[in-house]
N, C-alpha and C. Protein backbone atom coordinates (compact mmCIF):
# COMPACT_ATOMS: atom_id res chain seq x y z
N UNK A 1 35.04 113.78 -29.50
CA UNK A 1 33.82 113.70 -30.28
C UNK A 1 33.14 112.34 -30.03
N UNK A 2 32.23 112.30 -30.06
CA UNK A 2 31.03 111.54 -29.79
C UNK A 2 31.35 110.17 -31.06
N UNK A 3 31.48 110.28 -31.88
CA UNK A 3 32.27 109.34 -33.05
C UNK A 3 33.41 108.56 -32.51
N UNK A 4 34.06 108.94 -32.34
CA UNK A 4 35.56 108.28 -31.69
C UNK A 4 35.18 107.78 -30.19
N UNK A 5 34.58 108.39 -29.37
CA UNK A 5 34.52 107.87 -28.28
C UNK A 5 33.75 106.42 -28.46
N UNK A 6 32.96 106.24 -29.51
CA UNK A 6 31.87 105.04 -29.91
C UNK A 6 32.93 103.68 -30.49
N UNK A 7 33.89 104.61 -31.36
CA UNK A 7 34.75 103.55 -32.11
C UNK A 7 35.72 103.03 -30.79
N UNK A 8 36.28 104.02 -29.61
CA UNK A 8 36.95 103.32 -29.08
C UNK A 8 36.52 102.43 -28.08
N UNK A 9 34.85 102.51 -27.60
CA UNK A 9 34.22 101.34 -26.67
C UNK A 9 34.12 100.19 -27.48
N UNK A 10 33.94 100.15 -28.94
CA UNK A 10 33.98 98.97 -29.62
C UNK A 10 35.52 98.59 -29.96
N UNK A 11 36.42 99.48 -30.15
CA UNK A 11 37.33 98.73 -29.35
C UNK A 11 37.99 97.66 -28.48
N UNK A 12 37.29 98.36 -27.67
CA UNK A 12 37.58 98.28 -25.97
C UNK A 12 36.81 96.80 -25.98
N UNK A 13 35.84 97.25 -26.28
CA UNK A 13 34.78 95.60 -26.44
C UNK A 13 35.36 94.30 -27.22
N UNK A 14 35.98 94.58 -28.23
CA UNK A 14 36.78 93.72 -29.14
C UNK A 14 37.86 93.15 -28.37
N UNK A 15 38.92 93.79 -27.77
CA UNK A 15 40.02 93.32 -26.70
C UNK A 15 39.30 92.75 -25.86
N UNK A 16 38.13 93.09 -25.23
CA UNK A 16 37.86 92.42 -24.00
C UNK A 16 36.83 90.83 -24.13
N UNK A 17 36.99 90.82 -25.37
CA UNK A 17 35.78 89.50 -26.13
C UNK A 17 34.52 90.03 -25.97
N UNK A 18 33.99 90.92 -25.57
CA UNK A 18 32.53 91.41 -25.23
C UNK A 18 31.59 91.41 -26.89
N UNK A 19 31.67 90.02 -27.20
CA UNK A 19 30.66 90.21 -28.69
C UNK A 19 29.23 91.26 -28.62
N UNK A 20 28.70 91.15 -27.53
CA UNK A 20 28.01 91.76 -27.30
C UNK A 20 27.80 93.29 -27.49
N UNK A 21 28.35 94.22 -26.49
CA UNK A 21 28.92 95.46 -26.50
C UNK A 21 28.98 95.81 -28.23
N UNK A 22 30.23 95.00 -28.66
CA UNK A 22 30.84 95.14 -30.02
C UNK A 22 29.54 95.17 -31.24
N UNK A 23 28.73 94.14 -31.01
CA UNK A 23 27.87 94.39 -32.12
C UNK A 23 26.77 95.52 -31.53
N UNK A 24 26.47 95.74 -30.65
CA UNK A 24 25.37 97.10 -30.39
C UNK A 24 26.33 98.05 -30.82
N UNK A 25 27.30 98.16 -30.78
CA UNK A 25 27.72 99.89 -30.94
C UNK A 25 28.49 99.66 -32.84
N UNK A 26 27.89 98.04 -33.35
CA UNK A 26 28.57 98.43 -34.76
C UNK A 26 27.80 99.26 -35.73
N UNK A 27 26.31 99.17 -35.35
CA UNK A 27 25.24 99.84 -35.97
C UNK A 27 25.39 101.31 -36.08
N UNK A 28 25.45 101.83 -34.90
CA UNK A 28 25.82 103.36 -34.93
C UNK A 28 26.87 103.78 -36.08
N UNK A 29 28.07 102.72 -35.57
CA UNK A 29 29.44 102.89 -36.23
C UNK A 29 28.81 103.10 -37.82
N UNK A 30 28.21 102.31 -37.93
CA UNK A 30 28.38 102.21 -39.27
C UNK A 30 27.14 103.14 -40.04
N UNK A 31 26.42 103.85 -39.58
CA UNK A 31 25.36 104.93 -39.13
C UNK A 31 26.50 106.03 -40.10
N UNK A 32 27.43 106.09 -38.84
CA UNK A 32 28.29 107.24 -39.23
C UNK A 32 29.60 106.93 -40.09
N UNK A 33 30.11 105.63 -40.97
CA UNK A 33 30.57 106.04 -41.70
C UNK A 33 29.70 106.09 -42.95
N UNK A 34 28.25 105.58 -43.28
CA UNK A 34 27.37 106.32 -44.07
C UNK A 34 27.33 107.31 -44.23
N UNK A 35 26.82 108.24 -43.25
CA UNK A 35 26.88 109.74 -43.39
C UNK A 35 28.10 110.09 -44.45
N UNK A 36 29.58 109.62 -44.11
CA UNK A 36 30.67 110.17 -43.96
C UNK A 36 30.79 110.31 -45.47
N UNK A 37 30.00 108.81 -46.01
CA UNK A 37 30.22 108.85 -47.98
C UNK A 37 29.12 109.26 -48.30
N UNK A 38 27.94 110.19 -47.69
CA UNK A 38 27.53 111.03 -48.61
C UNK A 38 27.87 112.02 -49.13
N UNK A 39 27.38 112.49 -50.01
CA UNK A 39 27.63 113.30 -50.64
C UNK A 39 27.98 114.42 -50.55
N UNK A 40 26.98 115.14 -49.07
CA UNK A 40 26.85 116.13 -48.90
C UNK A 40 27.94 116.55 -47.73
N UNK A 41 28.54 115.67 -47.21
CA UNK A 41 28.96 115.68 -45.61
C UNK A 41 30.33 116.82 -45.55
N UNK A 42 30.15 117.35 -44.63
CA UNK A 42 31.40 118.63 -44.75
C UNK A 42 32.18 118.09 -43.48
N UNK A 43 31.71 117.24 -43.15
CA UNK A 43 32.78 117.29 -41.49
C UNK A 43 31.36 116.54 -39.91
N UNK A 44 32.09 116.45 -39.22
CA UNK A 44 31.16 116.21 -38.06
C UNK A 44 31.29 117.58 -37.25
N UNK A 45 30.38 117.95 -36.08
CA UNK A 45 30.27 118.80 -35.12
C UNK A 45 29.41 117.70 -34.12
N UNK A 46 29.81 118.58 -32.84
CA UNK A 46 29.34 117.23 -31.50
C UNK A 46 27.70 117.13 -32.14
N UNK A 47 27.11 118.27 -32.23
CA UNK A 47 25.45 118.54 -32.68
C UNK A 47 25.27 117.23 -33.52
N UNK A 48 25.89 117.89 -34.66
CA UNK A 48 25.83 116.83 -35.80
C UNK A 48 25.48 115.75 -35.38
N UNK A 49 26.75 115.14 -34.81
CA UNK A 49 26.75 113.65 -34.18
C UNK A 49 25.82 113.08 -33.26
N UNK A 50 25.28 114.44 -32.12
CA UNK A 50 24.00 114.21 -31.57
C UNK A 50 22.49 113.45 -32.32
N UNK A 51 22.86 114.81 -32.96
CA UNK A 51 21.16 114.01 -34.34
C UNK A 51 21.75 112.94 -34.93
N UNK A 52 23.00 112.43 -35.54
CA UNK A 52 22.57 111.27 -35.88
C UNK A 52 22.50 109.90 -34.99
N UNK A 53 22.83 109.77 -33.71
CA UNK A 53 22.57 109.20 -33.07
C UNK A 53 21.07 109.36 -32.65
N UNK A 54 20.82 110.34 -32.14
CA UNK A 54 19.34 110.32 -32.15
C UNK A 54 18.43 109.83 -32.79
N UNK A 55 18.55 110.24 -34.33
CA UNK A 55 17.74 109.10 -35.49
C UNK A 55 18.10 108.02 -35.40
N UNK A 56 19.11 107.43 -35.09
CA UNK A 56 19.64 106.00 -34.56
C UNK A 56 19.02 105.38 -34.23
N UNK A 57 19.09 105.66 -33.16
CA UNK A 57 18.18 105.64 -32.13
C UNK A 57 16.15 105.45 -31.93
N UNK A 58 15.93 106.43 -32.77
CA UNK A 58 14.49 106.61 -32.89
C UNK A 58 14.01 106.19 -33.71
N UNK A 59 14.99 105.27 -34.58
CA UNK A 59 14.78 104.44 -35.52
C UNK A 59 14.31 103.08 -34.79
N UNK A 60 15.26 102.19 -33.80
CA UNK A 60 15.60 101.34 -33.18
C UNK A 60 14.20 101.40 -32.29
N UNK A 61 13.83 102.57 -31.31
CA UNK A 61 12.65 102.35 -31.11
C UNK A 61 11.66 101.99 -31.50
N UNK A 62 11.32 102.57 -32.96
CA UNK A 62 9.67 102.65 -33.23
C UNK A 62 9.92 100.87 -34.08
N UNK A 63 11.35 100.25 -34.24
CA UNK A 63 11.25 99.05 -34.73
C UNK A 63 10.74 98.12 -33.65
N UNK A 64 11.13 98.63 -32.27
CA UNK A 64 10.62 97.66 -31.20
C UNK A 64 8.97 97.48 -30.69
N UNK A 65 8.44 98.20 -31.30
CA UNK A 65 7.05 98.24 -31.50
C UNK A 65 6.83 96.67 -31.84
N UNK A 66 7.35 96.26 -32.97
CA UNK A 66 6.49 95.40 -34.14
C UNK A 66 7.42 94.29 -33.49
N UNK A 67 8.68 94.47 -32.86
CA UNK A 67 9.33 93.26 -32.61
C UNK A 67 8.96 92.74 -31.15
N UNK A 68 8.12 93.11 -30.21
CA UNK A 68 7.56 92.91 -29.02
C UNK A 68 8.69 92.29 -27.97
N UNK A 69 8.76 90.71 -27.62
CA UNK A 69 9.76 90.30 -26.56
C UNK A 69 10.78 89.38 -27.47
N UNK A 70 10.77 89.53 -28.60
CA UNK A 70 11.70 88.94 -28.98
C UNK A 70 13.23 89.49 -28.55
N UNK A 71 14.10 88.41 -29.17
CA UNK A 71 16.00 88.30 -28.55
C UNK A 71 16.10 89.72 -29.50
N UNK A 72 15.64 89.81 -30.83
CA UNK A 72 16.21 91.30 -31.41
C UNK A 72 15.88 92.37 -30.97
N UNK A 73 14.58 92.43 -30.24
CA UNK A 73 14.33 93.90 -29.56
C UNK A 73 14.96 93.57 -28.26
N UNK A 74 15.02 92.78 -27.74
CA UNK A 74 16.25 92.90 -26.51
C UNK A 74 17.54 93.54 -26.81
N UNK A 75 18.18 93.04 -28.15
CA UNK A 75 19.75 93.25 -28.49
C UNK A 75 19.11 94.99 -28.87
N UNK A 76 17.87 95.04 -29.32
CA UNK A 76 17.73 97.23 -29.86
C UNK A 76 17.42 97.65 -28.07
N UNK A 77 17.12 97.09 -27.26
CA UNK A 77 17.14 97.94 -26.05
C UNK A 77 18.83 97.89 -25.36
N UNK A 78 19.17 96.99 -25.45
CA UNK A 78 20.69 96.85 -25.28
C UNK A 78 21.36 98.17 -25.59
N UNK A 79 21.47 98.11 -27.10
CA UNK A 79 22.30 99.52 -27.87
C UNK A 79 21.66 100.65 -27.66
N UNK A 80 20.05 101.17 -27.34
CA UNK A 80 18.96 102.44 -26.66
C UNK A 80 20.31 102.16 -25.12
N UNK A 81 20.37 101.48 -24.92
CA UNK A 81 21.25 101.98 -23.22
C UNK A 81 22.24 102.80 -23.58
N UNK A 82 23.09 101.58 -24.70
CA UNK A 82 24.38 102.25 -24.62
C UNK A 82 24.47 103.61 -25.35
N UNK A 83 23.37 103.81 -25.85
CA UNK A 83 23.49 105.12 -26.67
C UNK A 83 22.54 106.46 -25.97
N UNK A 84 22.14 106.02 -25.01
CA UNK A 84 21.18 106.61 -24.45
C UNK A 84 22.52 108.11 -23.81
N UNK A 85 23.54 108.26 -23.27
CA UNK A 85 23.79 109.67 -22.91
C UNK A 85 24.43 110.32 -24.15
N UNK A 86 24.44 109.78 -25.39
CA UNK A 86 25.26 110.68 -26.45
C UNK A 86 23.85 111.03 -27.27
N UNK A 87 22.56 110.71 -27.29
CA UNK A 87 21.50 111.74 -27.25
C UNK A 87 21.21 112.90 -27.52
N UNK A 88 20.42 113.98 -28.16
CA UNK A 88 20.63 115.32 -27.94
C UNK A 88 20.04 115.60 -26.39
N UNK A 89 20.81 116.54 -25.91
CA UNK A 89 20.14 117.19 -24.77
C UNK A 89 18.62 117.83 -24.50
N UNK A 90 17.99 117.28 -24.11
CA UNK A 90 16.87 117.94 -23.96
C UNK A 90 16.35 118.65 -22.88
N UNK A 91 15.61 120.62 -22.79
CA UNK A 91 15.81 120.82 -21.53
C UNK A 91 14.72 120.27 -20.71
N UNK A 92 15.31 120.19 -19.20
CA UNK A 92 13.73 119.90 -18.45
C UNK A 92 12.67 121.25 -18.30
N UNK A 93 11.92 120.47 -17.11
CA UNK A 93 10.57 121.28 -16.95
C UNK A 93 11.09 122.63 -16.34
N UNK A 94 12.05 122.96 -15.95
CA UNK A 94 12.42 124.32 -15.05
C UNK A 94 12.70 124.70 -15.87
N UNK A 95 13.81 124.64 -16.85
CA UNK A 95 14.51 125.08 -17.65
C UNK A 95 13.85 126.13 -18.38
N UNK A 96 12.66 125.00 -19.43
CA UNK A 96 12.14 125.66 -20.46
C UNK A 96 10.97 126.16 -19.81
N UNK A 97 10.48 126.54 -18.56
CA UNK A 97 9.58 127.48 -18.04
C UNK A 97 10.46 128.80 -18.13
N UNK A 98 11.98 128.90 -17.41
CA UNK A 98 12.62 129.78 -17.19
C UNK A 98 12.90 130.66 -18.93
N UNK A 99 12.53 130.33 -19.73
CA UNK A 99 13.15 130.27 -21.20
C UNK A 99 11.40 131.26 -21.69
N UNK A 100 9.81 130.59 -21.17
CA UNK A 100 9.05 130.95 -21.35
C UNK A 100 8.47 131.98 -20.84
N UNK A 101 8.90 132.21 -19.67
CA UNK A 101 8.89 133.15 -18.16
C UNK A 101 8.47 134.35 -18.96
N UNK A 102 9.58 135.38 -18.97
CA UNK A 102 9.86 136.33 -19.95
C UNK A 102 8.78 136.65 -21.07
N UNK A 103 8.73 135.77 -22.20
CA UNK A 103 8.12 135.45 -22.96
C UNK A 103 6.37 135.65 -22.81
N UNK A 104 6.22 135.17 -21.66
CA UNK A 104 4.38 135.14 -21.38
C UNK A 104 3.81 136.10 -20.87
N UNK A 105 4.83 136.94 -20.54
CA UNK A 105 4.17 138.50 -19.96
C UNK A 105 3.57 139.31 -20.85
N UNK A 106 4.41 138.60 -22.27
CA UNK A 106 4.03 139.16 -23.28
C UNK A 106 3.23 138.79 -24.01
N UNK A 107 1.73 138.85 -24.39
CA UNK A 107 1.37 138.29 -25.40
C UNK A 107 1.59 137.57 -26.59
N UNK A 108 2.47 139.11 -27.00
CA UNK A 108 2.99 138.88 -28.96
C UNK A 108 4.52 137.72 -28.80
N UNK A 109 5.21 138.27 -27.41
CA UNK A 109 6.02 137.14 -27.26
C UNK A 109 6.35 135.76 -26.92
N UNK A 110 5.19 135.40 -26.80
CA UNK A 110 5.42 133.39 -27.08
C UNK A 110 4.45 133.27 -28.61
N UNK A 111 4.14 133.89 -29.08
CA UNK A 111 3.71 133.27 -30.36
C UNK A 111 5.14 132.56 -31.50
N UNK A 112 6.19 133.73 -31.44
CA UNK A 112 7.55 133.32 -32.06
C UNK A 112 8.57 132.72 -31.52
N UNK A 113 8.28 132.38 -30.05
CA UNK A 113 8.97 131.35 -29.68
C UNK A 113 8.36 130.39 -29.57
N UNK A 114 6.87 129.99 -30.11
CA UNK A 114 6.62 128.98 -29.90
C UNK A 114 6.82 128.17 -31.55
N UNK A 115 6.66 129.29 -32.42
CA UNK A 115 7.55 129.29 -33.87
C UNK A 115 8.40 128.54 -34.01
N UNK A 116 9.32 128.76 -33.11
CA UNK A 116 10.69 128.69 -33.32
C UNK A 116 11.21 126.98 -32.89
């Protein structure tokens, strides 16, 4: 899981002195043991863990807006790397043509997949 693999690069970062590493991936860490004491939380799934990295994430971006070249939006592009392949998947341009293909022959059928 996408959780554990995060706790054990900060780990890994901690043995190896990498302060660095260690504090970009404590944010996430601690992302997800939030989740963990809400209220609502039943468990993780990889998905799960996808979106909340993602909001993580897309949080960290739209802060680098307002923080321009400063050392802290350096240290939020730092952790956007390291978090950049646990991401949700998104498909490309073939993909979701191949997905619409079908769909556009039909009139009535891309209206509800575009719904969806």
């Amino acid at each position: 899981m996408i959780r554990d693999e995060l706790k054990q690069k900060s780990i890994q970062a901690l043995k190896a002195g990498d302060r660095g590493t260690r504090a970009a991936l404590g944010g996430v860490i601690s992302a997800f043991l939030d989740a963990e004491k809400s209220a609502g939380f039943t468990g993780w799934t990889e998905e799960a863990e996808r979106e909340l990295v993602g909001r993580y994430v897309k949080n960290l971006e739209s802060a680098l807006d307002s923080l321009g070249g400063s050392e802290i939006a350096a240290g939020y592009r730092v952790e956007i790397g390291l978090l950049a392949p646990y991401l949700p998947q998104l498909l490309d341009e073939e993909a979701t043509r191949a997905l619409v293909a079908p769909l556009a022959a039909n009139a009535r059928g891309l209206g509800p997949f575009i719904g969806m």
